[in-house]
C-alpha atoms as a PDB file:
ATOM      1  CA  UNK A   1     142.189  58.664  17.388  1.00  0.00           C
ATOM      2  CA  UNK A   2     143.549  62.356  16.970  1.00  0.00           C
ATOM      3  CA  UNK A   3     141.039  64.301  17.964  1.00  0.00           C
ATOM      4  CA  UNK A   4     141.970  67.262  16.411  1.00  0.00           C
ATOM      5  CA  UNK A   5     141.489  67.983  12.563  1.00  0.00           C
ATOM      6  CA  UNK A   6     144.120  68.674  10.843  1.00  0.00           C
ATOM      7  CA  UNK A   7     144.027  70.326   7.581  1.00  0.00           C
ATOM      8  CA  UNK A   8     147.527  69.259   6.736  1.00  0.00           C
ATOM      9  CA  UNK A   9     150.472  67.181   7.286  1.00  0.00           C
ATOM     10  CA  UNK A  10     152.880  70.263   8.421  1.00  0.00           C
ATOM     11  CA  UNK A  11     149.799  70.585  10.998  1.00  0.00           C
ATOM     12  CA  UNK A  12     149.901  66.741  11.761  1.00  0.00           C
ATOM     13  CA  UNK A  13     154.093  67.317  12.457  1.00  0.00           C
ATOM     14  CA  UNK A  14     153.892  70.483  14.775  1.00  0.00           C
ATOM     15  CA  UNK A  15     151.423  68.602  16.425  1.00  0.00           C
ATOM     16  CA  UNK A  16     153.086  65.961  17.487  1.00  0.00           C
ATOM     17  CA  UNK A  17     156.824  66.869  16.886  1.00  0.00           C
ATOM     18  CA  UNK A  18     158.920  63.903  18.504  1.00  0.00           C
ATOM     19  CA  UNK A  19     158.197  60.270  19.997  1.00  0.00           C
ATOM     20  CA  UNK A  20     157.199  61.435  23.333  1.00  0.00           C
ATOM     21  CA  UNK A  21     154.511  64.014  22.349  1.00  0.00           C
ATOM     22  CA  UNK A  22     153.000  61.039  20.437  1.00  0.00           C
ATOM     23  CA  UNK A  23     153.169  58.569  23.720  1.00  0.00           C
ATOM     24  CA  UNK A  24     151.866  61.652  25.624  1.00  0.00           C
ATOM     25  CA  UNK A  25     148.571  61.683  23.535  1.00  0.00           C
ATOM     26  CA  UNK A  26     148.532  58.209  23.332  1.00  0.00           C
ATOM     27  CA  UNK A  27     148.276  57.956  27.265  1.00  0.00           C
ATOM     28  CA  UNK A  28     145.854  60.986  27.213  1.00  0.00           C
ATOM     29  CA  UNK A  29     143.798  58.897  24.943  1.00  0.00           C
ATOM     30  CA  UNK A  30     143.678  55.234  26.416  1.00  0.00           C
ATOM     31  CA  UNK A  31     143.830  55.733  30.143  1.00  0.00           C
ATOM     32  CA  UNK A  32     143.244  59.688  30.849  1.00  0.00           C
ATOM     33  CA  UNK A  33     145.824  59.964  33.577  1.00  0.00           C
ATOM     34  CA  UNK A  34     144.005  56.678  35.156  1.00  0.00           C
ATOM     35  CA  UNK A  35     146.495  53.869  33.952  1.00  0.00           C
ATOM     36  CA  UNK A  36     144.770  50.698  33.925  1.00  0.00           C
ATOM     37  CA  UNK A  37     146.729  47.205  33.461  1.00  0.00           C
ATOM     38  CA  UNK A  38     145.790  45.497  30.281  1.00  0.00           C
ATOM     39  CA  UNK A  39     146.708  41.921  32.199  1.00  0.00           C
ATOM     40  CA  UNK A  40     144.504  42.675  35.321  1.00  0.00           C
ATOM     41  CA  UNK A  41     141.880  46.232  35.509  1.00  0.00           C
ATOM     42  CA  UNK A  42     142.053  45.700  38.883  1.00  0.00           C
ATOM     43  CA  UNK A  43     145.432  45.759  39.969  1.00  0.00           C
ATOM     44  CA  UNK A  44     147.631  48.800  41.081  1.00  0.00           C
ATOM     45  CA  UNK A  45     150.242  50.168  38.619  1.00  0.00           C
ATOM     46  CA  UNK A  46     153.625  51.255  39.452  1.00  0.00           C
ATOM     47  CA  UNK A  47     155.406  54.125  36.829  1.00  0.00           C
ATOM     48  CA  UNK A  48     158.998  52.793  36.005  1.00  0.00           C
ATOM     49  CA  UNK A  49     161.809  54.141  33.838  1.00  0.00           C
ATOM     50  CA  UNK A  50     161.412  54.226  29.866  1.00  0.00           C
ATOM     51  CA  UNK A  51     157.904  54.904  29.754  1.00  0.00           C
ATOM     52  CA  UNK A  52     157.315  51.580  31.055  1.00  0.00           C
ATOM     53  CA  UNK A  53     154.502  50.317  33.560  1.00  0.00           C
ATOM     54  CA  UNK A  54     154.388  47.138  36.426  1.00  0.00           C
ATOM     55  CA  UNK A  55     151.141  45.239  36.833  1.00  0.00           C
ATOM     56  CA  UNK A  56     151.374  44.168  40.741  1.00  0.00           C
ATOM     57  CA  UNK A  57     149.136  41.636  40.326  1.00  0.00           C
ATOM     58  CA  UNK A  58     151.185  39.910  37.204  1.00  0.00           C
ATOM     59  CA  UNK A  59     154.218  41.293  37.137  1.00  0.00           C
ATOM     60  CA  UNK A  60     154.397  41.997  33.821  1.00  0.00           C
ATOM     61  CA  UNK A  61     155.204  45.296  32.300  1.00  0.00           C
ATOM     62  CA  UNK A  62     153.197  47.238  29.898  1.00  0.00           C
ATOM     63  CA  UNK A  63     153.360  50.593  27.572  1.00  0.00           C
ATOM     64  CA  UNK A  64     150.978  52.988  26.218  1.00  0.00           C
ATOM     65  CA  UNK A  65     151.463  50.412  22.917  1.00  0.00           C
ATOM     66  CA  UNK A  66     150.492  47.156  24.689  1.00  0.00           C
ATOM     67  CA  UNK A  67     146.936  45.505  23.282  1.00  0.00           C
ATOM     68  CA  UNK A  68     146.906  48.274  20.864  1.00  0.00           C
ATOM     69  CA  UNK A  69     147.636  48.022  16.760  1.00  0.00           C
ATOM     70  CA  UNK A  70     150.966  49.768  17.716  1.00  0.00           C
ATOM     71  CA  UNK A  71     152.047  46.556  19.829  1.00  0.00           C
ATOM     72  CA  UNK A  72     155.551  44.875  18.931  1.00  0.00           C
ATOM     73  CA  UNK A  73     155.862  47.275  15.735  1.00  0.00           C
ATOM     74  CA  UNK A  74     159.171  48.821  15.501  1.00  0.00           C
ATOM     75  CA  UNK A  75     157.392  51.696  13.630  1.00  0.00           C
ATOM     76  CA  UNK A  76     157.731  54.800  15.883  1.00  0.00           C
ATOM     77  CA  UNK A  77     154.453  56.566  16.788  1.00  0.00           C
ATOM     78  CA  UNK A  78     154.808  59.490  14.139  1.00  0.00           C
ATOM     79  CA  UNK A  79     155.274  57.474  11.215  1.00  0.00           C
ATOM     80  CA  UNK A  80     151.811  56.030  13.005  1.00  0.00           C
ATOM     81  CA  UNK A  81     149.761  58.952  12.861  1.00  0.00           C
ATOM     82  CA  UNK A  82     151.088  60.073   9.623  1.00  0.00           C
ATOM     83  CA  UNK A  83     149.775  57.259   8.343  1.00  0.00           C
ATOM     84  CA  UNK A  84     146.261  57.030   9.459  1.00  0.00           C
ATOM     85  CA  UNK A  85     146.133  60.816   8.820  1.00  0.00           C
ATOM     86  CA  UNK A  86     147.659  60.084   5.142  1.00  0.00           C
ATOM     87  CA  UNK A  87     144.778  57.350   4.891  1.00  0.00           C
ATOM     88  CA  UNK A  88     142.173  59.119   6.313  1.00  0.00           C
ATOM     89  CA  UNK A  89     142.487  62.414   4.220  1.00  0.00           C
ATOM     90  CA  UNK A  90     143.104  61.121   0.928  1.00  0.00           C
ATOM     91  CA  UNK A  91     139.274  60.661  -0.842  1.00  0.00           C
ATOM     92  CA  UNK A  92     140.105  58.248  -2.753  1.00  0.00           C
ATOM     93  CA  UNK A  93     142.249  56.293  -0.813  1.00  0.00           C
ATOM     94  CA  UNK A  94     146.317  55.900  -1.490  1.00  0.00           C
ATOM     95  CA  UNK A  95     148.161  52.914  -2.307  1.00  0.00           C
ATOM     96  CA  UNK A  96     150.495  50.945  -0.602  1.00  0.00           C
ATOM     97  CA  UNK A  97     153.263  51.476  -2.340  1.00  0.00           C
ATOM     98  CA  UNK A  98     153.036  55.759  -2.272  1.00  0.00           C
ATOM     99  CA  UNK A  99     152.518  55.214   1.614  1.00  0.00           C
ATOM    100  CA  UNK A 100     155.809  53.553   1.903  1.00  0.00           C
ATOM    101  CA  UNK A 101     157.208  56.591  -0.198  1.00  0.00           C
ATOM    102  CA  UNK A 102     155.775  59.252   1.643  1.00  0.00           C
ATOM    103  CA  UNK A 103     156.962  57.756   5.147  1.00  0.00           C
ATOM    104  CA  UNK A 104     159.985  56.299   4.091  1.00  0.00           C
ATOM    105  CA  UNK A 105     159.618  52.565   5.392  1.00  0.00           C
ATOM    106  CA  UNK A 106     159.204  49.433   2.792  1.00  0.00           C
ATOM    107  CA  UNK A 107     155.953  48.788   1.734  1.00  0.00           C
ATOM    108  CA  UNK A 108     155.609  45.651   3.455  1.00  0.00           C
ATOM    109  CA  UNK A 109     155.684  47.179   6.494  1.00  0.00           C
END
């Protein structure tokens, strides 16, 4: 998903310093400046305000998040990639509960 490696978290964080640089890579990633509707591949796509995106052909609006393990999570993008990264790196895996720690949310989430 992050195509570059990273050798550590301060790395990871300078990376991708805010929200936006996340939904900016995030875009890069899914679509490559070609956004496609999730609801209809063949419809056009009008930009709107927030980030947001209109399938003509529905009428529904979309995000960089829709269809995606991101969807409907209140978890912003950072805490995201810190995790996978977190998961990724560590050999021998980390536990649930020292996740939660190191990003600060409970561990249910």
């Amino acid at each position: 998903m992050i195509n570059k490696d990273f050798n550590s978290i301060l790395e990871l964080v300078q990376a991708f310093p805010d929200e936006q640089s996340c939904v900016n890579h995030l875009e890069k990633l899914r679509w490559n400046d070609y956004v496609v509707s999730p609801f209809d591949a063949t419809s056009k796509v009008y930009k709107c305000k927030g980030g947001k995106f209109k399938c003509k052909n529905t009428g529904k609006y979309f995000n960089v998040r829709t269809g995606t393990l991101f969807d409907n999570t209140k978890i912003e993008l950072q805490k995201w990639f810190l995790a996978i990264w977190l998961v990724t790196s560590h050999k021998k895996g980390i536990s649930s509960l020292q996740l939660s720690r190191d990003l600060s949310v409970t561990q249910k989430t």
